[in-house]
Protein backbone atom coordinates (compact mmCIF):
# COMPACT_ATOMS: atom_id res chain seq x y z
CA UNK A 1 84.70 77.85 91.86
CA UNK A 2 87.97 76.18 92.46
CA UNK A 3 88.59 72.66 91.56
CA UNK A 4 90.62 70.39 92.53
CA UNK A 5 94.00 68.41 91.00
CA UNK A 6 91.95 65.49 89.91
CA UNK A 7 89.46 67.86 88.37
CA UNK A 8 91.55 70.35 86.82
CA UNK A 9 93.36 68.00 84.32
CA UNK A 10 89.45 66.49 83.23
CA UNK A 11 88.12 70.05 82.91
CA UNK A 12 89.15 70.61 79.31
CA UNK A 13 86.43 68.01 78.31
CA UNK A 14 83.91 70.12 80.04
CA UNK A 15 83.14 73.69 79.08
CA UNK A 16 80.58 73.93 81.60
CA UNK A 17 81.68 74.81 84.91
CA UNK A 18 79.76 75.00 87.62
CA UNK A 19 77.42 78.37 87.48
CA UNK A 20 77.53 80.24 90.68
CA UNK A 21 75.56 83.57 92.10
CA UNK A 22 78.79 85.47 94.46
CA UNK A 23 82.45 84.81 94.89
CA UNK A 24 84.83 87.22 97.03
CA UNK A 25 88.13 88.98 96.98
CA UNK A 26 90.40 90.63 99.65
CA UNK A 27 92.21 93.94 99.59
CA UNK A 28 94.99 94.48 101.88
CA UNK A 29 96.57 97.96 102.15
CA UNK A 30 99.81 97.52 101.80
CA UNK A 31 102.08 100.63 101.24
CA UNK A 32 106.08 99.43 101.16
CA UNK A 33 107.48 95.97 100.31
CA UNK A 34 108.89 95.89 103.62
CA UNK A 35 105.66 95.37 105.33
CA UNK A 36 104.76 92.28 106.95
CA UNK A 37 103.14 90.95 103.34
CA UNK A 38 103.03 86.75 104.98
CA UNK A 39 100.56 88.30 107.50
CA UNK A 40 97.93 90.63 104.95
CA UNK A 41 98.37 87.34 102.79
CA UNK A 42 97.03 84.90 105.68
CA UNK A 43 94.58 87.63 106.43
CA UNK A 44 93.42 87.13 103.44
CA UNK A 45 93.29 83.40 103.30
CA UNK A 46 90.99 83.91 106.85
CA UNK A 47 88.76 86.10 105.06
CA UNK A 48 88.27 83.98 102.23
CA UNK A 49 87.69 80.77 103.92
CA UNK A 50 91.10 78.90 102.51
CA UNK A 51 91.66 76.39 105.23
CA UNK A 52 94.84 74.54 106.47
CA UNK A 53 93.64 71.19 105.50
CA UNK A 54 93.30 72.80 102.01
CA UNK A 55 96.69 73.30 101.79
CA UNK A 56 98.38 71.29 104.24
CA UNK A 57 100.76 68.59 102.16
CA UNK A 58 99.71 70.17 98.94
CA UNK A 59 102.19 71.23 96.02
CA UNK A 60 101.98 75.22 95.61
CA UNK A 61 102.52 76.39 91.34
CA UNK A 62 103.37 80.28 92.11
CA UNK A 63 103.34 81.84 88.44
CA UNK A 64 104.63 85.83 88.97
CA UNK A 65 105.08 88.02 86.48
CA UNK A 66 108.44 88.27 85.05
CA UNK A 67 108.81 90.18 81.80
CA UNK A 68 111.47 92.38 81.18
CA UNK A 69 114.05 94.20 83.84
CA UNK A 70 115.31 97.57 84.59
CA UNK A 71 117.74 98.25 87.45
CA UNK A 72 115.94 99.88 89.92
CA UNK A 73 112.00 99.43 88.49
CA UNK A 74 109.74 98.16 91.03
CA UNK A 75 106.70 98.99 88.15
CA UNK A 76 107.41 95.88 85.76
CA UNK A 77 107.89 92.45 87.78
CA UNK A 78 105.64 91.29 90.85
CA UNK A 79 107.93 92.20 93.37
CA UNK A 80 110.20 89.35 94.60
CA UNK A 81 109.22 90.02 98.38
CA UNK A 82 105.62 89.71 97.56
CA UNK A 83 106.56 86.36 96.20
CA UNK A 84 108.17 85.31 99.37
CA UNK A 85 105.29 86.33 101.47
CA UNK A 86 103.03 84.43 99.42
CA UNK A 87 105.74 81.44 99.75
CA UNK A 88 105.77 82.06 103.88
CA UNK A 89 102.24 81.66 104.31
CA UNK A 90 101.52 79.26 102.33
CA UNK A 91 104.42 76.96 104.16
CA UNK A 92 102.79 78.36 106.95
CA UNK A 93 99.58 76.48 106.39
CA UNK A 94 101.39 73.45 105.72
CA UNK A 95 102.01 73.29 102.33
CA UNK A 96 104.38 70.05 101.33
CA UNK A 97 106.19 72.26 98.88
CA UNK A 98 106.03 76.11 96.70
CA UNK A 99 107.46 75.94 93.70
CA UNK A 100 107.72 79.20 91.47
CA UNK A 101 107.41 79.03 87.53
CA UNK A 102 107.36 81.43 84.64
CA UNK A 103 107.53 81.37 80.76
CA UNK A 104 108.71 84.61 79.66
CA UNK A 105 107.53 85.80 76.13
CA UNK A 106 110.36 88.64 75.17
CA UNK A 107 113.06 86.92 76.70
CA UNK A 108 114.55 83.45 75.96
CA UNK A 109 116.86 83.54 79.18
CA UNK A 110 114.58 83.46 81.79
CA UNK A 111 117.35 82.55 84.58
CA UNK A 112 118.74 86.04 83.74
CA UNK A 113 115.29 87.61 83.76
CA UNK A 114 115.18 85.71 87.30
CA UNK A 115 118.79 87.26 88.26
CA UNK A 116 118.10 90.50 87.10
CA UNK A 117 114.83 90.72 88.79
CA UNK A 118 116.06 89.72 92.16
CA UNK A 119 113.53 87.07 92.38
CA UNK A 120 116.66 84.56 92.06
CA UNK A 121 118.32 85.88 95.49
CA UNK A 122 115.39 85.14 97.82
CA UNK A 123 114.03 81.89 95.69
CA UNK A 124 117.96 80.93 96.59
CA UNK A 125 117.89 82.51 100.60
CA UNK A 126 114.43 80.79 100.82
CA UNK A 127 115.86 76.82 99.24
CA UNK A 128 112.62 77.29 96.50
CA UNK A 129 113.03 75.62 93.52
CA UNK A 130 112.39 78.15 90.21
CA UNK A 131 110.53 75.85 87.36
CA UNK A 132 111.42 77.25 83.78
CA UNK A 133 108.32 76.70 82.02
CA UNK A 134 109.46 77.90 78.82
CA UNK A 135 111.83 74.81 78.66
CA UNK A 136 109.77 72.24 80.69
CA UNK A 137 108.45 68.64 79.35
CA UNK A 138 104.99 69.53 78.24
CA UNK A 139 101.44 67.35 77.95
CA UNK A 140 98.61 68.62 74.97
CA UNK A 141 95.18 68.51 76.14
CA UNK A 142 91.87 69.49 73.96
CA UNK A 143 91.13 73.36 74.24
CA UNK A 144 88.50 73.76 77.36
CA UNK A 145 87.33 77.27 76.11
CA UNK A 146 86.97 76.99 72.52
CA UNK A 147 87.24 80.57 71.68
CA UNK A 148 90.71 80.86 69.82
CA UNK A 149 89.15 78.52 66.49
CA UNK A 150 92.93 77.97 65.22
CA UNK A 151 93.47 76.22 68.43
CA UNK A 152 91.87 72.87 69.34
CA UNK A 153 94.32 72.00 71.75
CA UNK A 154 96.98 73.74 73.75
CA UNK A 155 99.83 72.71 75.29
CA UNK A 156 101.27 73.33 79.24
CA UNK A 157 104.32 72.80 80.84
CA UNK A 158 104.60 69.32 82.59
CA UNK A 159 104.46 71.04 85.95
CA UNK A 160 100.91 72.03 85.92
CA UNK A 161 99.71 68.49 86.19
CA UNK A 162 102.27 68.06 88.89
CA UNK A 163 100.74 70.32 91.28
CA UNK A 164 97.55 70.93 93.59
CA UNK A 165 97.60 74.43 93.60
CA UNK A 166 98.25 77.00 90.51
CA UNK A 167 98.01 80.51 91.97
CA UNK A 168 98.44 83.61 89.45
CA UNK A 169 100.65 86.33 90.98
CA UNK A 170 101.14 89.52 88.51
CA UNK A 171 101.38 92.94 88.97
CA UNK A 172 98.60 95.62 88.40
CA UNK A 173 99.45 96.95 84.96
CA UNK A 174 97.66 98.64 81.91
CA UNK A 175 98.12 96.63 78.63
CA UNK A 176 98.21 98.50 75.08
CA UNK A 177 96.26 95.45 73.81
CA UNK A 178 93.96 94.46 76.01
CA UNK A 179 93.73 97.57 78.27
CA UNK A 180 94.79 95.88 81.67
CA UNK A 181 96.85 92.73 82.38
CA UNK A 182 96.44 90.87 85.50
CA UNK A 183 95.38 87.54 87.06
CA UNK A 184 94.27 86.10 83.57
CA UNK A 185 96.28 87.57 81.11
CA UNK A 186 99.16 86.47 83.31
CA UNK A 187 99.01 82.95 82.53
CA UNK A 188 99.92 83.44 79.22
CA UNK A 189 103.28 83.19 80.81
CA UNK A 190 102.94 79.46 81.49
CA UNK A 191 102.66 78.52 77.72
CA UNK A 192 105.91 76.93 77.27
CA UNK A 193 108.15 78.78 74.55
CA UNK A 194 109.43 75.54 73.39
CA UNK A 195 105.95 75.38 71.71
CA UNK A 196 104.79 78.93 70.99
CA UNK A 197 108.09 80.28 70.67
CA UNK A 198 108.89 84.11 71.49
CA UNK A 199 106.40 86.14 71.95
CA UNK A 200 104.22 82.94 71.66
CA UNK A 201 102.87 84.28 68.46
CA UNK A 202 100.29 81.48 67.78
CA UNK A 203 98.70 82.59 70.93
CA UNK A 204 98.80 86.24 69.20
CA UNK A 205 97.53 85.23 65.99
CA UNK A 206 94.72 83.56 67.43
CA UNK A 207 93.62 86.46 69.14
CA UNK A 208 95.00 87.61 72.75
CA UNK A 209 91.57 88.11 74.47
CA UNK A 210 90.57 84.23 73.02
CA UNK A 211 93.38 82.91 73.97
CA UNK A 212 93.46 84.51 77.64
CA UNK A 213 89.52 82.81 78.20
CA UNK A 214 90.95 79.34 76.56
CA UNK A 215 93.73 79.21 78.71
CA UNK A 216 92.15 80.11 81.54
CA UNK A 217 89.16 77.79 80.62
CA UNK A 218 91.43 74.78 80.41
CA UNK A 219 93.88 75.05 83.55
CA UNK A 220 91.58 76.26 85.81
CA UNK A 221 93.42 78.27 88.48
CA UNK A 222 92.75 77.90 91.64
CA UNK A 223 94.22 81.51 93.31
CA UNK A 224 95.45 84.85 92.73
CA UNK A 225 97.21 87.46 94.63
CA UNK A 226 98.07 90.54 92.75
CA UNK A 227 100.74 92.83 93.28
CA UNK A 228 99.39 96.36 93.40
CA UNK A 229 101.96 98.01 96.25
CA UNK A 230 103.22 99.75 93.13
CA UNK A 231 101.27 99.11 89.64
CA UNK A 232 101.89 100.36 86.07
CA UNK A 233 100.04 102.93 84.52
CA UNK A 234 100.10 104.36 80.76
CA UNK A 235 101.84 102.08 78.30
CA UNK A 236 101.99 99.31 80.09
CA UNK A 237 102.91 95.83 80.29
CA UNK A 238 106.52 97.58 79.87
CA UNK A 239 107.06 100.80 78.76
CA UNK A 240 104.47 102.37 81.46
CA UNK A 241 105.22 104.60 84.32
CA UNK A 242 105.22 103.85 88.15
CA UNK A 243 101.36 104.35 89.92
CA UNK A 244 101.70 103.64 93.92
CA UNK A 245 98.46 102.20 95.07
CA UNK A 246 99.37 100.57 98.47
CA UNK A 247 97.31 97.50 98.02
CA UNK A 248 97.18 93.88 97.82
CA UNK A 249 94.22 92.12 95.54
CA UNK A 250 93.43 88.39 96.45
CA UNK A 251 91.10 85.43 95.75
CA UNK A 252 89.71 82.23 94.81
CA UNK A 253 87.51 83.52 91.61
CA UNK A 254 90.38 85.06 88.83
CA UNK A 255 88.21 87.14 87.20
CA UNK A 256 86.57 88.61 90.09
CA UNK A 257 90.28 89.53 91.02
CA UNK A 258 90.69 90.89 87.39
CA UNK A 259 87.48 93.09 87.95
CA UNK A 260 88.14 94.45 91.39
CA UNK A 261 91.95 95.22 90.41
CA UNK A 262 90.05 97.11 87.59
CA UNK A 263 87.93 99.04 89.74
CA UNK A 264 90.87 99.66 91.89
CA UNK A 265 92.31 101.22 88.62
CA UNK A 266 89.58 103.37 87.94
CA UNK A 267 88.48 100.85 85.11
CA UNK A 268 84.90 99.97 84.35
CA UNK A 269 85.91 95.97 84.20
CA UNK A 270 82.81 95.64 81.91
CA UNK A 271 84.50 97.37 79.08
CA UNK A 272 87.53 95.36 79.18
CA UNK A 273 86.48 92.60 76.23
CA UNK A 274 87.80 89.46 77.68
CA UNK A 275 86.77 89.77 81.03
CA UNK A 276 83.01 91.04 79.82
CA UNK A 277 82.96 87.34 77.46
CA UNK A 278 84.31 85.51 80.40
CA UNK A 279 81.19 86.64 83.11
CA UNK A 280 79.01 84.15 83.61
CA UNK A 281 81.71 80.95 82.68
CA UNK A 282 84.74 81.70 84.58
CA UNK A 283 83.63 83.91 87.04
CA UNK A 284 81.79 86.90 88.04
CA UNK A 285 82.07 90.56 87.22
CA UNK A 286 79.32 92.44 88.57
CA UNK A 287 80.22 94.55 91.41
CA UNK A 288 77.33 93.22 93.52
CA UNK A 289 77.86 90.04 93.30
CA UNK A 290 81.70 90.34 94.45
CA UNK A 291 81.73 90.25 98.02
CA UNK A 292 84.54 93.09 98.87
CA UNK A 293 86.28 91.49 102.03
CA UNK A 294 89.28 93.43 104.11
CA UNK A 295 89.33 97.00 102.65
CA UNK A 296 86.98 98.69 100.47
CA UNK A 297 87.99 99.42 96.45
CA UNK A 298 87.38 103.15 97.54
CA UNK A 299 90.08 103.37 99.87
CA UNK A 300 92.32 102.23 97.88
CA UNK A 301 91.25 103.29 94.24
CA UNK A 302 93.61 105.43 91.96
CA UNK A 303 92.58 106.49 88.46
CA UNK A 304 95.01 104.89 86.07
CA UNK A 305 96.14 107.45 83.64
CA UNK A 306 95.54 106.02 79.76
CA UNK A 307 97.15 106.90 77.02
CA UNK A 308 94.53 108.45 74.40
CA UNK A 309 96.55 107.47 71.22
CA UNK A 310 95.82 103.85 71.74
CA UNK A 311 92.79 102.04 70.71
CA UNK A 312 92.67 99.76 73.64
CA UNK A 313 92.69 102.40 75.90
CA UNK A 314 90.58 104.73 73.98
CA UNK A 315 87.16 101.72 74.45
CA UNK A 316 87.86 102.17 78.30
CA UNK A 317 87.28 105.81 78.09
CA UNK A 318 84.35 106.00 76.12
């Protein structure tokens, strides 16, 4: 379940969230960036019950996924116009303000990672202010998940506690490491590098799956919207290959997200480590207790292609 501002910044004291039987997630089919992406998104929000009083006056944390650039590659970033249709309708419900933040871990100039993107051109056609979290002020809190022993406490940009609303907004991408990187893994890219430094190696050497549940564990997110229009397959979080899927992946629950967007990849979600460990406390998994809302995984699934010489790959195919 989602919690609330007031909640979220007590929730590190409490590893026991609330246990619950079903969540849902959307699918949108979605097959060009020039489609009306504000309207699947508020679809979506119908679907899933997120109301205008919800949202209306609220502060909106959108955290994309910005990580490296290459002129012309839609494959890499979430797509800047999938930000701005997640900006649109959430202004559209009322919200008092959408901010957008990100932390990259490879590259200590994020405003040119911004720039290079084109992210930076609509934030600026739009007037939305771009947070760099890498650089932010920063509050320590005690470690809600407990699974990464070397940390005890972690450390988040100042903005977090700022906000009513953090919603995770990556792309659909394989991941060498930990086979696929969405919803959760993308919050790794609010750890401020002021802290962890580039590539936030304490996070590494505590162990990327541990440190994926802890930080998930102790922000609590409240949304995710995943751009799958055009995903990653192979090699990925970078040096992957293009894989159109036309789709849109959206809800309340992250790692029911994570395991439809898995599905969606042709990924049995259970043999993905950190999202197996996380069933049960963050979320749910099983297919049938996911109620699929909008379209079905089926009509929208495509069989990521996976690399055989790499171990993380090589457990998803066994």
């Amino acid at each position: 379940m989602s919690l609330g501002a007031s909640e979220l910044r007590s929730y590190a004291t409490n590893k026991s969230p609330k246990k619950i039987s079903q969540t849902e997630t959307f699918i949108a089919k979605i097959d060009s960036y020039n489609q009306d992406i504000a309207g699947a998104i508020l679809a979506g929000f119908q679907e899933l019950g997120v109301k205008k009083d919800e949202i209306q006056g609220k502060r909106i944390l959108l955290k994309p996924n910005l990580v490296e650039t290459q002129i012309g590659a839609e494959h890499i970033n979430t797509h800047p116009l999938v930000i701005r249709g997640a900006i649109e309708a959430f202004l559209h419900l009322g919200a008092a303000q959408v901010l957008v933040g990100e932390a990259p871990g490879h590259r200590r100039d994020t405003l040119l990672v911004l720039e290079e993107s084109g992210l930076g051109e609509i934030l600026l056609e739009d007037r939305i202010k771009f947070v760099d979290l890498n650089y932010d002020d920063f509050y320590t809190v005690a470690n809600g998940g407990g699974y990464a022993k070397r940390l005890p406490k972690l450390t988040f940009p100042a903005t977090l506690k700022q906000v009513d609303w953090i919603v995770s907004m990556p792309k659909l991408k394989t991941h060498h490491w930990t086979g696929v990187t969405l919803s959760m893994k993308n919050l790794f890219g609010v750890m401020p590098g002021i802290v962890y430094g580039w590539p936030k190696n304490p996070l590494h050497w505590a162990g990327i799956e541990n440190s994926i549940l802890d930080i998930n564990a102790t922000i609590k997110p409240n949304f995710a919207i995943v751009d799958g229009i055009i995903g990653m397959e192979g090699d990925g979080p970078i040096m992957g290959t293009p894989r159109p899927v036309g789709a849109i992946a959206m809800g309340r629950n992250l790692l029911a997200v994570d395991a439809t967007c898995s599905r969606i990849m042709g990924i049995n979600p259970e043999k993905i480590g950190y999202l197996a460990t996380a069933d049960g406390f963050l979320g749910l998994i099983q297919e049938k207790q996911i109620k699929q809302r909008g379209e079905t995984i089926a009509s929208v699934k495509k069989d990521f292609f996976l690399l055989e010489n790499i171990p993380a790959f090589q457990k998803l195919q066994n």
